[in-house]
Protein backbone atom coordinates (compact mmCIF):
# COMPACT_ATOMS: atom_id res chain seq x y z
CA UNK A 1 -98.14 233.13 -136.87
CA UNK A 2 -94.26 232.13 -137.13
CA UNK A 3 -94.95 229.27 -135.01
CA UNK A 4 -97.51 227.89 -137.82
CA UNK A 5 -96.88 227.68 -141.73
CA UNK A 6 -100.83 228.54 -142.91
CA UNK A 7 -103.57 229.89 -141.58
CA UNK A 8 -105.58 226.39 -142.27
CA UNK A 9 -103.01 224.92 -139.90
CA UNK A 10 -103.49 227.17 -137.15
CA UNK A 11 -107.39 226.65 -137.69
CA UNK A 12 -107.15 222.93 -137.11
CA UNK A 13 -104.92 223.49 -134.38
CA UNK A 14 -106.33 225.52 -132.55
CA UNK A 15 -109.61 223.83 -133.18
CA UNK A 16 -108.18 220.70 -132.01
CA UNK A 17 -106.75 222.18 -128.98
CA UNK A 18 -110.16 223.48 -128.05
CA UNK A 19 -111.79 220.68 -128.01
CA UNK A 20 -109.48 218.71 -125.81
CA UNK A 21 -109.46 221.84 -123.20
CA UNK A 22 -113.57 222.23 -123.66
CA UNK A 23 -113.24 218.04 -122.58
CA UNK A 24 -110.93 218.40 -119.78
CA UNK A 25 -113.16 221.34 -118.11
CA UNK A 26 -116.33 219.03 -118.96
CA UNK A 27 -113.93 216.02 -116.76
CA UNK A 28 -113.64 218.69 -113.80
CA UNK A 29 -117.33 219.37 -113.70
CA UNK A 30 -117.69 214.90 -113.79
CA UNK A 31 -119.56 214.92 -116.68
CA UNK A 32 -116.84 212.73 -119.29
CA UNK A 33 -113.61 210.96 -118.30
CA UNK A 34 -110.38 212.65 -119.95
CA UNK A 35 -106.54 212.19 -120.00
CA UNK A 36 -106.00 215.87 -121.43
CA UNK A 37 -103.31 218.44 -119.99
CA UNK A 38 -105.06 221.53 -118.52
CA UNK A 39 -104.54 225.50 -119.90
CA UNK A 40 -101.24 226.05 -119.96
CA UNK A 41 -101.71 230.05 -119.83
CA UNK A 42 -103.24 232.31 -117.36
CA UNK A 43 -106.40 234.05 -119.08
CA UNK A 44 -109.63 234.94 -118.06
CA UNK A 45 -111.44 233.79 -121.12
CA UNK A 46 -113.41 230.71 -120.70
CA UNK A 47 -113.92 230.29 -124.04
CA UNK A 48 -111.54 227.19 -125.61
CA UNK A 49 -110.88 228.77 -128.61
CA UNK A 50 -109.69 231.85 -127.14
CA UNK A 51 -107.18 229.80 -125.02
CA UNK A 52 -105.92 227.26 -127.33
CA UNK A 53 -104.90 230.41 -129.75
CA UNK A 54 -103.39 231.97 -126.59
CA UNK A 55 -100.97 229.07 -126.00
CA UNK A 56 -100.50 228.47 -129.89
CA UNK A 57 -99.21 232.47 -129.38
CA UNK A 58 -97.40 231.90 -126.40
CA UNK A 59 -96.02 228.55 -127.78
CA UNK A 60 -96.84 226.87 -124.87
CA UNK A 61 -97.95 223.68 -127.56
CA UNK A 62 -95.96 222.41 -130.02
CA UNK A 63 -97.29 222.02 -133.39
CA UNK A 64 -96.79 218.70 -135.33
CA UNK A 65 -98.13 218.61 -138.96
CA UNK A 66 -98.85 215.22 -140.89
CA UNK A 67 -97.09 215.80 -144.39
């Protein structure tokens, strides 16, 4: 959790993170249109959550916060 400075702003990252990978596997599949980056780790979850806290722990995404 060094990369983040609360736990509420590693919930609405990771949240948000999750919902953009959960659209870009619903763009492979044709169901919505999506400019989002794929996984940037190697897991065998399928579960967004699970992967957007993966790369928040890898810091493979960069966290900005709005002050």
């Amino acid at each position: 959790m060094a990369q983040v400075d609360s736990r509420f702003t590693l919930a609405v990252a990771s949240a948000k993170r999750a919902r953009q990978i959960n659209q870009y596997f619903n763009s492979l599949r044709g169901l919505v249109k999506c400019d989002y980056v794929s996984p940037r780790v190697d897991i065998k979850s399928k579960k967004p959550l699970t992967i957007a806290l993966e790369e928040i722990g890898q810091k493979k995404i960069e966290i900005k916060r709005k002050v």
